[in-house]
N, C-alpha and C. Protein backbone atom coordinates (compact mmCIF):
# COMPACT_ATOMS: atom_id res chain seq x y z
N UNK A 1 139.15 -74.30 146.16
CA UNK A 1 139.32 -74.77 147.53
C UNK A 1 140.65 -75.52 147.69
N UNK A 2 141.11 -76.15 146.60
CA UNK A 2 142.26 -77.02 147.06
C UNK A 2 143.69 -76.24 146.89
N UNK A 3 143.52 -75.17 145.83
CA UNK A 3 144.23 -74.18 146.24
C UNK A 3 144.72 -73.13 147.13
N UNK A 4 143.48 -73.17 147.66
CA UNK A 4 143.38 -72.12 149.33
C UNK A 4 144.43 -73.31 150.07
N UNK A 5 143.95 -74.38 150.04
CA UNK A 5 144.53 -75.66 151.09
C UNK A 5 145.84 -75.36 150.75
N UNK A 6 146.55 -75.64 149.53
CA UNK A 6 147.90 -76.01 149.74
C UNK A 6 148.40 -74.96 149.44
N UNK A 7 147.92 -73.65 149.23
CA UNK A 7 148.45 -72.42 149.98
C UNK A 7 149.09 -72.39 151.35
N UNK A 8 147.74 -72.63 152.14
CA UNK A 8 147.62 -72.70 153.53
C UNK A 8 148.90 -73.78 153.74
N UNK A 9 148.85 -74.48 153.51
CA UNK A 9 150.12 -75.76 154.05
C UNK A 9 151.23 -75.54 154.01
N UNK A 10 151.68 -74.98 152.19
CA UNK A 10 152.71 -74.17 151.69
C UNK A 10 153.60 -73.52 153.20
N UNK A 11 152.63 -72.39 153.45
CA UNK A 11 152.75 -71.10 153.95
C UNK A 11 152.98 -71.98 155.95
N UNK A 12 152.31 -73.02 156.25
CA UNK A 12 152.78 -73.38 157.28
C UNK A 12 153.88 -74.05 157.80
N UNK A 13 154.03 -75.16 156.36
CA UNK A 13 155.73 -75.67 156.02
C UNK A 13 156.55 -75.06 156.08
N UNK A 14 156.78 -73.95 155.36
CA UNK A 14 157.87 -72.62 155.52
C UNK A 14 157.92 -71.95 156.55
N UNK A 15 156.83 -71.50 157.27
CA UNK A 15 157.03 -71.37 158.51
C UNK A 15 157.90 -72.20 159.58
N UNK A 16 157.65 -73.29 159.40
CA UNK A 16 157.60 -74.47 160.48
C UNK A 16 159.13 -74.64 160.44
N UNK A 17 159.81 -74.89 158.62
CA UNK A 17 161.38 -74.67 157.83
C UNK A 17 162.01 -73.69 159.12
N UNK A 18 161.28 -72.25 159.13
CA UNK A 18 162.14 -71.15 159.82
C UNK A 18 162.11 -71.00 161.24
N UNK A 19 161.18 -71.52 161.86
CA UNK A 19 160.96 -71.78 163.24
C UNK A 19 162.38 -72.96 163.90
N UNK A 20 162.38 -73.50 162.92
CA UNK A 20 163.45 -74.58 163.70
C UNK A 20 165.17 -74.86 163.19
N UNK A 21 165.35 -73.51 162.29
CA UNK A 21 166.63 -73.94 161.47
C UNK A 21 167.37 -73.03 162.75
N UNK A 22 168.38 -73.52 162.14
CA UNK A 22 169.51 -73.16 163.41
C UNK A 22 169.72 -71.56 162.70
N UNK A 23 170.33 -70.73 164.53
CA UNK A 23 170.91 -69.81 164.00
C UNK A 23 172.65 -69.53 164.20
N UNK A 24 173.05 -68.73 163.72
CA UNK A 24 174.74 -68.85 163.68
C UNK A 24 174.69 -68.11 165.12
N UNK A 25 173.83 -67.56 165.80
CA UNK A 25 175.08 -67.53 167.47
C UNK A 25 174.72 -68.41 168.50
N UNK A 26 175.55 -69.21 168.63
CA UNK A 26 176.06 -69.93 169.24
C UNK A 26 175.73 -69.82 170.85
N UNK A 27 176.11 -68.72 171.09
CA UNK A 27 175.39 -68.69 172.62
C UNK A 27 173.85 -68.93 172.97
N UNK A 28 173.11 -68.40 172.05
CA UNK A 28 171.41 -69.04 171.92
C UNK A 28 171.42 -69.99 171.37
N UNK A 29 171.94 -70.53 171.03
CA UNK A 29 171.91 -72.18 170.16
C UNK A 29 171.66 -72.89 171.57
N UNK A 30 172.65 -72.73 171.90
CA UNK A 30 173.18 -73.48 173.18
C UNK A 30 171.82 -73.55 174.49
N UNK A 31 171.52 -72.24 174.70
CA UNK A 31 170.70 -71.97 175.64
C UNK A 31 169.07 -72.55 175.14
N UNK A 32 168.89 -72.31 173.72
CA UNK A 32 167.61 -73.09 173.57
C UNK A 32 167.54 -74.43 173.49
N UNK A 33 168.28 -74.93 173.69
CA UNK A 33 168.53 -76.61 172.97
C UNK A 33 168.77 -77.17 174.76
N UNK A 34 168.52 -75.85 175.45
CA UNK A 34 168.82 -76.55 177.07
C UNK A 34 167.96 -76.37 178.16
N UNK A 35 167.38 -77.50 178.97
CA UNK A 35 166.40 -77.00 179.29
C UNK A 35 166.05 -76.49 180.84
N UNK A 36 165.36 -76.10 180.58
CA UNK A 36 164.95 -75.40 182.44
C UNK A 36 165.76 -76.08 183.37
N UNK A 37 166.67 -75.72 184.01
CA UNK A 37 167.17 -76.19 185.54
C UNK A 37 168.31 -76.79 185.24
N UNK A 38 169.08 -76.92 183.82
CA UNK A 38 169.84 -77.44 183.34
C UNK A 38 171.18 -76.71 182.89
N UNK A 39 172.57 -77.39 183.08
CA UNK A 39 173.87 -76.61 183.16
C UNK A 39 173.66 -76.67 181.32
N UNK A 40 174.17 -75.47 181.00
CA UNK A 40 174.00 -75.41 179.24
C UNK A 40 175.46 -75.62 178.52
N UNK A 41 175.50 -76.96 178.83
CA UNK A 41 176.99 -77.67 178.51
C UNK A 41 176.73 -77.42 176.84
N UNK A 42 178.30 -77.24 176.44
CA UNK A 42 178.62 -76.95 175.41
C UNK A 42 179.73 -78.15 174.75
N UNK A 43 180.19 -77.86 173.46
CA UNK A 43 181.28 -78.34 172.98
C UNK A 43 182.28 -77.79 172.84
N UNK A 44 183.90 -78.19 172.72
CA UNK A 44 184.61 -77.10 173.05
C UNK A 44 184.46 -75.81 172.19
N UNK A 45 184.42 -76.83 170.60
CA UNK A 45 184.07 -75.47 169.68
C UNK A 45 183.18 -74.67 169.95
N UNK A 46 181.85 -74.61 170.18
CA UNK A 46 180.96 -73.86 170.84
C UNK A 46 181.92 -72.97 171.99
N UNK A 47 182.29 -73.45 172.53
CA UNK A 47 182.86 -72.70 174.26
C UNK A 47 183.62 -71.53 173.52
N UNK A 48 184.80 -72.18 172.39
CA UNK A 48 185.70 -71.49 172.05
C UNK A 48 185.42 -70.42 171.35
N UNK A 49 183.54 -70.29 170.31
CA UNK A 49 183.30 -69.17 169.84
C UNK A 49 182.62 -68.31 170.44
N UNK A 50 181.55 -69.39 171.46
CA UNK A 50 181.21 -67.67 172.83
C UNK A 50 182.29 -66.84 173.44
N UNK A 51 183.20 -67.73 173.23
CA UNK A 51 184.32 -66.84 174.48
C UNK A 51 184.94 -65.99 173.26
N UNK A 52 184.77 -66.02 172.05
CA UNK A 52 185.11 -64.51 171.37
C UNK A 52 184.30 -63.79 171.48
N UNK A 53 182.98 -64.35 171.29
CA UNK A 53 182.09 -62.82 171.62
C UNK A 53 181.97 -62.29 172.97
N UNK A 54 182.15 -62.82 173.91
CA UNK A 54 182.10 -62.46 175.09
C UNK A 54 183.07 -63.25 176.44
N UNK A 55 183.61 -63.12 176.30
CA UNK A 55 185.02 -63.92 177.28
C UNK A 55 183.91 -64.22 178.59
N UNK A 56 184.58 -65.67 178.97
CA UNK A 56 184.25 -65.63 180.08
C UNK A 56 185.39 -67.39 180.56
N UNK A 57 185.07 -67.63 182.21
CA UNK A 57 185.61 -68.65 182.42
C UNK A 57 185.14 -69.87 181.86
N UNK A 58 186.05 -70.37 181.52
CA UNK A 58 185.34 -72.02 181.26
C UNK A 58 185.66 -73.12 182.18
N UNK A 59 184.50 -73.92 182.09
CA UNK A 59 184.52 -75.03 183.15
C UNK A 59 184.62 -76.37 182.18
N UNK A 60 185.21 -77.32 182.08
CA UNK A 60 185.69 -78.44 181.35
C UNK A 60 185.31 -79.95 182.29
N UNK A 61 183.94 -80.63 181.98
CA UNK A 61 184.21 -81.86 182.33
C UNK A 61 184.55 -82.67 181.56
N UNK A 62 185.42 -83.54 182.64
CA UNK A 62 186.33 -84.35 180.64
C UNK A 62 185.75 -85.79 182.06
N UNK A 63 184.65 -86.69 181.08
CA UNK A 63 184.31 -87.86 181.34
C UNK A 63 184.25 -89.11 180.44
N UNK A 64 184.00 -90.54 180.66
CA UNK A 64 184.14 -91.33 179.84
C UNK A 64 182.65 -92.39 179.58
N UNK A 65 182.33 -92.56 178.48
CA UNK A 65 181.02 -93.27 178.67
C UNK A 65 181.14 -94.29 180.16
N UNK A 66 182.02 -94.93 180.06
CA UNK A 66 182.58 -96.31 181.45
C UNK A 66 182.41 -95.57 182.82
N UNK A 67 182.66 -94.62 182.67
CA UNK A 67 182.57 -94.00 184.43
C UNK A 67 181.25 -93.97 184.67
N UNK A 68 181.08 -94.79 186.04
CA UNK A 68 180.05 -94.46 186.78
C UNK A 68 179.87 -92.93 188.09
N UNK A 69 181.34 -92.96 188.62
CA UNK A 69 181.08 -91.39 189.13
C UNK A 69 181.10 -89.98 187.93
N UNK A 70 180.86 -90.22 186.69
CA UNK A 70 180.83 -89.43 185.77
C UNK A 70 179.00 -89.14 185.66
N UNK A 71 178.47 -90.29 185.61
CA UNK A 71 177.24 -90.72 185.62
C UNK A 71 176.40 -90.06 186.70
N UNK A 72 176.93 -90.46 188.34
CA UNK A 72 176.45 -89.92 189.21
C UNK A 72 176.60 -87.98 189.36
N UNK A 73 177.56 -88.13 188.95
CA UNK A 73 177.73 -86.20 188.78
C UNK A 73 176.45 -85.80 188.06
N UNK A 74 176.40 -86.40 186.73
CA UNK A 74 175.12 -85.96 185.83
C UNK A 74 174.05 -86.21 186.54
N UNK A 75 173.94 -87.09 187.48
CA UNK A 75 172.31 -87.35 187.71
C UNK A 75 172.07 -86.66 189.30
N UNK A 76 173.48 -86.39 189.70
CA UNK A 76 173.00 -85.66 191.07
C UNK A 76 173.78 -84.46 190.92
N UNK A 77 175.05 -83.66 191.41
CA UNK A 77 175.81 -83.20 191.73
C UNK A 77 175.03 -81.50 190.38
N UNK A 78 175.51 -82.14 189.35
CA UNK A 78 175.15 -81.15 187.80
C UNK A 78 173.35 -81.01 187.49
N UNK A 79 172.44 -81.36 188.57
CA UNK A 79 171.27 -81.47 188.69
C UNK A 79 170.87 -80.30 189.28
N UNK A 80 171.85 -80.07 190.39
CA UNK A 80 171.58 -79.29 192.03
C UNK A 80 171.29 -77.76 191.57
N UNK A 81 170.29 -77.46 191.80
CA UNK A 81 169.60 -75.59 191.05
C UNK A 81 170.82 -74.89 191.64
N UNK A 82 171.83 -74.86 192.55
CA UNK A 82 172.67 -73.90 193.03
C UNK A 82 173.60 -73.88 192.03
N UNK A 83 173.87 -75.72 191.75
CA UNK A 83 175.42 -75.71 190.78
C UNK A 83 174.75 -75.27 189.34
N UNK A 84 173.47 -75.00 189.16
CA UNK A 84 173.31 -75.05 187.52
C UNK A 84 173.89 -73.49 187.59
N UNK A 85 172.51 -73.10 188.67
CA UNK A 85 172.74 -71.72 188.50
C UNK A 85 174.26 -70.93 188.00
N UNK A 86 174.80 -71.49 189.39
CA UNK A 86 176.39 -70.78 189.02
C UNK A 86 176.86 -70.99 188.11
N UNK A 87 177.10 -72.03 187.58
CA UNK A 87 178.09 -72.67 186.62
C UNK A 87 177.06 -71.97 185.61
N UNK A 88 176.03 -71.88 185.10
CA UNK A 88 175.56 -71.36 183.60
C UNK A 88 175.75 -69.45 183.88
N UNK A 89 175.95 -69.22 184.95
CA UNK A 89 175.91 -67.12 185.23
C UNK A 89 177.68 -67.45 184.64
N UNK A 90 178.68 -68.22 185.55
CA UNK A 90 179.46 -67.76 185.70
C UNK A 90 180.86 -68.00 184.45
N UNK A 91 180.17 -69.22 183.61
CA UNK A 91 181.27 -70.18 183.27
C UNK A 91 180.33 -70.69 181.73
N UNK A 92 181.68 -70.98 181.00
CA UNK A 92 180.84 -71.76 179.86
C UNK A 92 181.10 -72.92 180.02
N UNK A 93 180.79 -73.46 180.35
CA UNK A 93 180.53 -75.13 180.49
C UNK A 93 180.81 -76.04 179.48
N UNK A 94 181.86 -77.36 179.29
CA UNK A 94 182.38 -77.90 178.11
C UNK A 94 182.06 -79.33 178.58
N UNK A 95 181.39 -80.31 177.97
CA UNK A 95 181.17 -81.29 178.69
C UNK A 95 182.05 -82.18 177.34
N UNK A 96 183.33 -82.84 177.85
CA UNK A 96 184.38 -83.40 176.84
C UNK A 96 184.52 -84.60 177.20
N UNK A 97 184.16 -85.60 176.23
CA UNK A 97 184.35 -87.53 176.41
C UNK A 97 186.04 -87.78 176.08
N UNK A 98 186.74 -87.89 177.22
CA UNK A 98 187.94 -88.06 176.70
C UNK A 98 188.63 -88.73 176.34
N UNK A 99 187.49 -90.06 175.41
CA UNK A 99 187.97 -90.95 174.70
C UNK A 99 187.38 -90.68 173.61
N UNK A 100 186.94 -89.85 173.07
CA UNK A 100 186.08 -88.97 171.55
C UNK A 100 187.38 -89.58 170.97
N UNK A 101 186.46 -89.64 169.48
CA UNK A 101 187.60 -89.79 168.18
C UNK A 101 187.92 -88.53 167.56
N UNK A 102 187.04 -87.73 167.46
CA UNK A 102 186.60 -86.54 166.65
C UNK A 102 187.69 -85.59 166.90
N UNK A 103 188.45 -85.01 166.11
CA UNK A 103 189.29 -84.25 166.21
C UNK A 103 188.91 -83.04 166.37
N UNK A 104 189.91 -82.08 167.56
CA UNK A 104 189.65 -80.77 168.03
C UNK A 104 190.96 -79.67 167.48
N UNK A 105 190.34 -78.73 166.90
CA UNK A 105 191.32 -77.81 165.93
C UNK A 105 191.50 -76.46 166.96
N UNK A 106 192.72 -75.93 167.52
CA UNK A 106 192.77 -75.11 168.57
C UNK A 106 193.86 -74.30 168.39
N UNK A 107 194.09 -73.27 168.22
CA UNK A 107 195.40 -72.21 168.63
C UNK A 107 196.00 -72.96 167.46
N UNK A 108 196.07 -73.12 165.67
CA UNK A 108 196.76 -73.89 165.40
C UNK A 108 197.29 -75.28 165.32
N UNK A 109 196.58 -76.13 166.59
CA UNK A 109 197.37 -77.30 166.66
C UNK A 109 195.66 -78.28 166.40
N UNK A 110 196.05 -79.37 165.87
CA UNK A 110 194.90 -80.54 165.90
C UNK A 110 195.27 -81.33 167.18
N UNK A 111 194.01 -81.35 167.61
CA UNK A 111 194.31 -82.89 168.69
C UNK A 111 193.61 -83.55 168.46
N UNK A 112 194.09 -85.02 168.37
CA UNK A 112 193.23 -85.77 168.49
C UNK A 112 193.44 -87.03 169.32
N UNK A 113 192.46 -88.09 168.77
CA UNK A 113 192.50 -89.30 169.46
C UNK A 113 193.64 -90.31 169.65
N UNK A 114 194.34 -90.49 170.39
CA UNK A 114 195.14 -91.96 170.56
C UNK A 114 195.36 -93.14 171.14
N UNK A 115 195.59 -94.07 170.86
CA UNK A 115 195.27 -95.32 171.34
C UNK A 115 195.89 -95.82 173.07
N UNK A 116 195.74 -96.37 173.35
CA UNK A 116 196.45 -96.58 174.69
C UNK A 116 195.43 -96.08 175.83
N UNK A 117 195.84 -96.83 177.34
CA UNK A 117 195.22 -96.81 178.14
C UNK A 117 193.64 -98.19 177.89
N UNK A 118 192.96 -97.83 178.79
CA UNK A 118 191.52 -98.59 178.22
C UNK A 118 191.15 -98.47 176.91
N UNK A 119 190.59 -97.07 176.63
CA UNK A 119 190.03 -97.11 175.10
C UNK A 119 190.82 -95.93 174.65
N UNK A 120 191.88 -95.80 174.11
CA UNK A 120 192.83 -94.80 174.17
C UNK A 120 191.88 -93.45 174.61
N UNK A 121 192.76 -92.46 174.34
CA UNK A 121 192.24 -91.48 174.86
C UNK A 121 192.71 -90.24 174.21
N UNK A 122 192.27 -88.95 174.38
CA UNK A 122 192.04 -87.28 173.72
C UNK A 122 192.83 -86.43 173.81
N UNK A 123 193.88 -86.37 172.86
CA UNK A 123 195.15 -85.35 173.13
C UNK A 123 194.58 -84.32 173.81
N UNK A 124 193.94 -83.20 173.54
CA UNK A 124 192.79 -82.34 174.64
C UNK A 124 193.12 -82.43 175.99
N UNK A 125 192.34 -83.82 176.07
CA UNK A 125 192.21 -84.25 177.61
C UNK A 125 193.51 -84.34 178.04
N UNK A 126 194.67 -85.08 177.58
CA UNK A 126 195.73 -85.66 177.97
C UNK A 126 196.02 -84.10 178.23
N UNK A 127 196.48 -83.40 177.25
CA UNK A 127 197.20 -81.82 177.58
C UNK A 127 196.40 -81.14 178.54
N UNK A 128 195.17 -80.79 178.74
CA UNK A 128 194.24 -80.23 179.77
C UNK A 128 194.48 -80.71 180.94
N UNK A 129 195.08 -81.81 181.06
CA UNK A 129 195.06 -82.50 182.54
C UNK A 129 195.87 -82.88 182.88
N UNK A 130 196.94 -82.56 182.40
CA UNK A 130 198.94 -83.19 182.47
C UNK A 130 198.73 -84.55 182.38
N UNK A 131 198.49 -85.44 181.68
CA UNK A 131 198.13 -86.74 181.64
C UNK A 131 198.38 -87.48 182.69
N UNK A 132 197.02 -86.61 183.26
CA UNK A 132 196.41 -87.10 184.52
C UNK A 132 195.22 -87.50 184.22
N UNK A 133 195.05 -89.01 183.41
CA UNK A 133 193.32 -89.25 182.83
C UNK A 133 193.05 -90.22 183.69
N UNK A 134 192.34 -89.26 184.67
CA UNK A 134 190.70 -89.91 185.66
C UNK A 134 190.07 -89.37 186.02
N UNK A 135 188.45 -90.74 185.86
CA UNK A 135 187.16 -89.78 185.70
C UNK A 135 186.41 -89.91 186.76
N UNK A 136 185.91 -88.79 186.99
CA UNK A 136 185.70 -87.65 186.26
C UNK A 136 186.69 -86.41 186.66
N UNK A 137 186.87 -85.72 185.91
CA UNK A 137 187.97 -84.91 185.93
C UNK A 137 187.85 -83.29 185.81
N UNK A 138 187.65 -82.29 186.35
CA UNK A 138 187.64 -81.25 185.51
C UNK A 138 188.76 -79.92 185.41
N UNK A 139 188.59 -79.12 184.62
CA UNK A 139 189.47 -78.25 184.47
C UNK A 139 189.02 -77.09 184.10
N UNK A 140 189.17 -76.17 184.80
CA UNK A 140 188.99 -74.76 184.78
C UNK A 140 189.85 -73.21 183.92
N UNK A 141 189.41 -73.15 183.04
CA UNK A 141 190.20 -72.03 182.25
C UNK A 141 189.98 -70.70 182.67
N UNK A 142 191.27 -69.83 182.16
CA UNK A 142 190.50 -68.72 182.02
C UNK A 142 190.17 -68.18 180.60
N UNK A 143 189.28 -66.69 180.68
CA UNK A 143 189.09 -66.98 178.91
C UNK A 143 190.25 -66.58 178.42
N UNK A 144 191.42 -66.34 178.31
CA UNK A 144 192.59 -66.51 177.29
C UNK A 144 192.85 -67.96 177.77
N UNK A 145 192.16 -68.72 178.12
CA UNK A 145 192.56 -70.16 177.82
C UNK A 145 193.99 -71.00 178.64
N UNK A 146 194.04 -69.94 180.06
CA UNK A 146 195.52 -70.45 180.87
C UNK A 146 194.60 -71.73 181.94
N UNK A 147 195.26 -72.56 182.44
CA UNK A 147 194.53 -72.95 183.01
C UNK A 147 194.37 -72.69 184.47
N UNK A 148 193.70 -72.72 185.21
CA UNK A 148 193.71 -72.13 186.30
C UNK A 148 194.02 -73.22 187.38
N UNK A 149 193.14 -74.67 187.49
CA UNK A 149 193.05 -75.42 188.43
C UNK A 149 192.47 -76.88 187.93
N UNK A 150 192.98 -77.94 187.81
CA UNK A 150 192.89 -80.03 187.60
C UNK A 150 191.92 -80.01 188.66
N UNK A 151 190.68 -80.48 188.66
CA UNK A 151 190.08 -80.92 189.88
C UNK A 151 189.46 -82.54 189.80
N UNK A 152 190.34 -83.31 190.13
CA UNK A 152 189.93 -84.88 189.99
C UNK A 152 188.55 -85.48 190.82
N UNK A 153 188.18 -86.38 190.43
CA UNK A 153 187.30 -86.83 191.34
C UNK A 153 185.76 -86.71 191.37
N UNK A 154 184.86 -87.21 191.60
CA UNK A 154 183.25 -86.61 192.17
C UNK A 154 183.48 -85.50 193.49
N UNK A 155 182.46 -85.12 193.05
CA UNK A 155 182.32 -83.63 194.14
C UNK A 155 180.92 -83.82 194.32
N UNK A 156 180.61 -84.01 195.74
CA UNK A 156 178.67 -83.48 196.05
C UNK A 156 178.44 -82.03 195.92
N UNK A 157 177.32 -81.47 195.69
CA UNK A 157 177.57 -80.08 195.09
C UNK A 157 178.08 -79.02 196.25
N UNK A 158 177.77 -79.66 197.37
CA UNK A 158 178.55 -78.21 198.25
C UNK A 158 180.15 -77.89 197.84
N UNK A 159 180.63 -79.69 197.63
CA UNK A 159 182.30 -79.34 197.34
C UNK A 159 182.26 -78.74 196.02
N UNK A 160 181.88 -78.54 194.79
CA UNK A 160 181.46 -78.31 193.56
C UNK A 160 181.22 -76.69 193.95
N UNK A 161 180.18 -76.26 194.47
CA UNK A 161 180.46 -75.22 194.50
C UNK A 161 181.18 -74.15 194.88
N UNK A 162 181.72 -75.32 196.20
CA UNK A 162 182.89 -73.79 196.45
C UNK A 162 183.98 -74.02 195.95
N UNK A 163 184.28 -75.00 194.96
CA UNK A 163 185.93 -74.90 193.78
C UNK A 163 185.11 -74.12 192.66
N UNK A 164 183.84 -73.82 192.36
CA UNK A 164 183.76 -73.45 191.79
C UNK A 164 183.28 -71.69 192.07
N UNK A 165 183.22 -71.16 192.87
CA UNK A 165 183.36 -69.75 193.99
C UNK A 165 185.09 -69.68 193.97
N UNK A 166 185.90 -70.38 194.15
CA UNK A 166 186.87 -70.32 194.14
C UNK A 166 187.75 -69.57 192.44
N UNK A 167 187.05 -70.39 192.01
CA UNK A 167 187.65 -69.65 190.41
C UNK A 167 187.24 -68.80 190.04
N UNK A 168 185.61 -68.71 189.84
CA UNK A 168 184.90 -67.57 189.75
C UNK A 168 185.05 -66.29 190.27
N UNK A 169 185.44 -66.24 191.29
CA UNK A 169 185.70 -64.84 192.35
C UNK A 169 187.48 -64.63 192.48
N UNK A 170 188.13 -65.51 191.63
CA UNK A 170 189.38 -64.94 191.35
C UNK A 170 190.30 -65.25 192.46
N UNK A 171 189.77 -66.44 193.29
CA UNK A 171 190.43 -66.38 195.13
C UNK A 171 192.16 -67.08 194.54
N UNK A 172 191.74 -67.59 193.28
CA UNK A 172 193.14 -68.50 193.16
C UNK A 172 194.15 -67.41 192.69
N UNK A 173 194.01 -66.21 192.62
CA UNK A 173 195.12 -65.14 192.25
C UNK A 173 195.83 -64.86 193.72
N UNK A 174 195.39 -65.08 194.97
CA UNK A 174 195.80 -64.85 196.04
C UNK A 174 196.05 -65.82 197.08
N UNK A 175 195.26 -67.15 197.14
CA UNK A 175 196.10 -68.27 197.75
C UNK A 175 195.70 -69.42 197.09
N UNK A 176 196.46 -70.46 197.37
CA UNK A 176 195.82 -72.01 196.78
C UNK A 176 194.22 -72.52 197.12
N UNK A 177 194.49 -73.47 196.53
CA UNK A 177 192.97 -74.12 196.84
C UNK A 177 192.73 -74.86 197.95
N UNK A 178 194.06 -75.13 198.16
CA UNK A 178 194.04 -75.84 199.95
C UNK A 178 193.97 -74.83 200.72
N UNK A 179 194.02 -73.71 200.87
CA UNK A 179 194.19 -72.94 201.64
C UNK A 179 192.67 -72.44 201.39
N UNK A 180 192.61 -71.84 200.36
CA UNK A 180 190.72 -71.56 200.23
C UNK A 180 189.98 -72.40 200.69
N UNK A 181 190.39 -74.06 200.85
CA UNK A 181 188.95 -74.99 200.79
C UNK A 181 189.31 -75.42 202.34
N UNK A 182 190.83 -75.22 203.11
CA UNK A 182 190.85 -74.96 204.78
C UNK A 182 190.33 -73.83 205.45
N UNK A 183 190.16 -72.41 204.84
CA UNK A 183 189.47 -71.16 205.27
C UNK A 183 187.92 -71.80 205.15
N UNK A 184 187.53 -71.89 204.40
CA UNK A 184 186.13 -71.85 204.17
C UNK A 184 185.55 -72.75 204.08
């Protein structure tokens, strides 16, 4: 009998081992670890290996623990079922602290952290945003990684979604964003 038992246990431990170890793609990593109704923010490295297997736009929020309109985005704006929706169909989503220490390895070059400002701040961020660091901030790629559009500031999700209709549907190949966000 006590052999049947720690058979049985054996055989549920190992199970339990393979049920929860990670797997190497990255795009389901991401999506299970995220939950219902939720934008499936990534890290850049993550962003940077879905977009080999499958290119797509990326969306970049570069925020700081200290920001409170960084805060309010997360708890309202990045909540809203329209903005999840879009932003997880259309975009890989990079959610970047741009006062991280942790160094980011890219095209060759390291970036990292440097001192200055409040709590210094994220070569990344600084280059992503023409060192233009305020939060909340985002930046829009395309997948070869050009950038498309700096969008400073909180956005309630109607403004959120249509800069983000704006990139998605390619409108910035044919006029600005002032001109898209005066049309429409």
């Amino acid at each position: 009998m006590k052999k049947v038992l720690f058979v049985a246990i054996a055989v549920v431990a190992v199970g339990l081992i393979f049920a929860f170890m990670p797997k190497n793609d990255t795009v389901s990593n991401v999506t299970k670890r995220t939950a219902e109704g939720e934008i499936a923010w990534m890290t850049w490295d993550e962003a940077v290996k879905a977009n080999e297997k499958a290119p797509k736009k990326i969306f970049i929020d570069f925020y700081t623990d200290w920001c409170g309109w960084c805060k309010k985005m997360d708890q309202s704006t990045f909540m809203e079922p329209g903005v999840v929706d879009y932003v997880n169909k259309n975009f890989y989503a990079v959610k970047f602290n741009a006062e991280q220490k942790e160094d980011v390895k890219f095209k060759g070059t390291t970036f990292s952290w440097t001192a200055g400002g409040r709590n210094g701040f994220h070569k990344l961020a600084f280059e992503l945003l023409d060192g233009r660091l305020g939060y909340p901030s985002y930046v829009y790629l395309t997948p070869t990684f050009e950038r498309i559009l700096i969008s400073p500031g909180y956005k309630d999700a109607p403004m959120l979604h249509k800069e983000l209709k704006f990139v998605s549907e390619d409108h910035y190949n044919s006029m600005s964003w002032d001109q898209y966000r005066s049309a429409n």
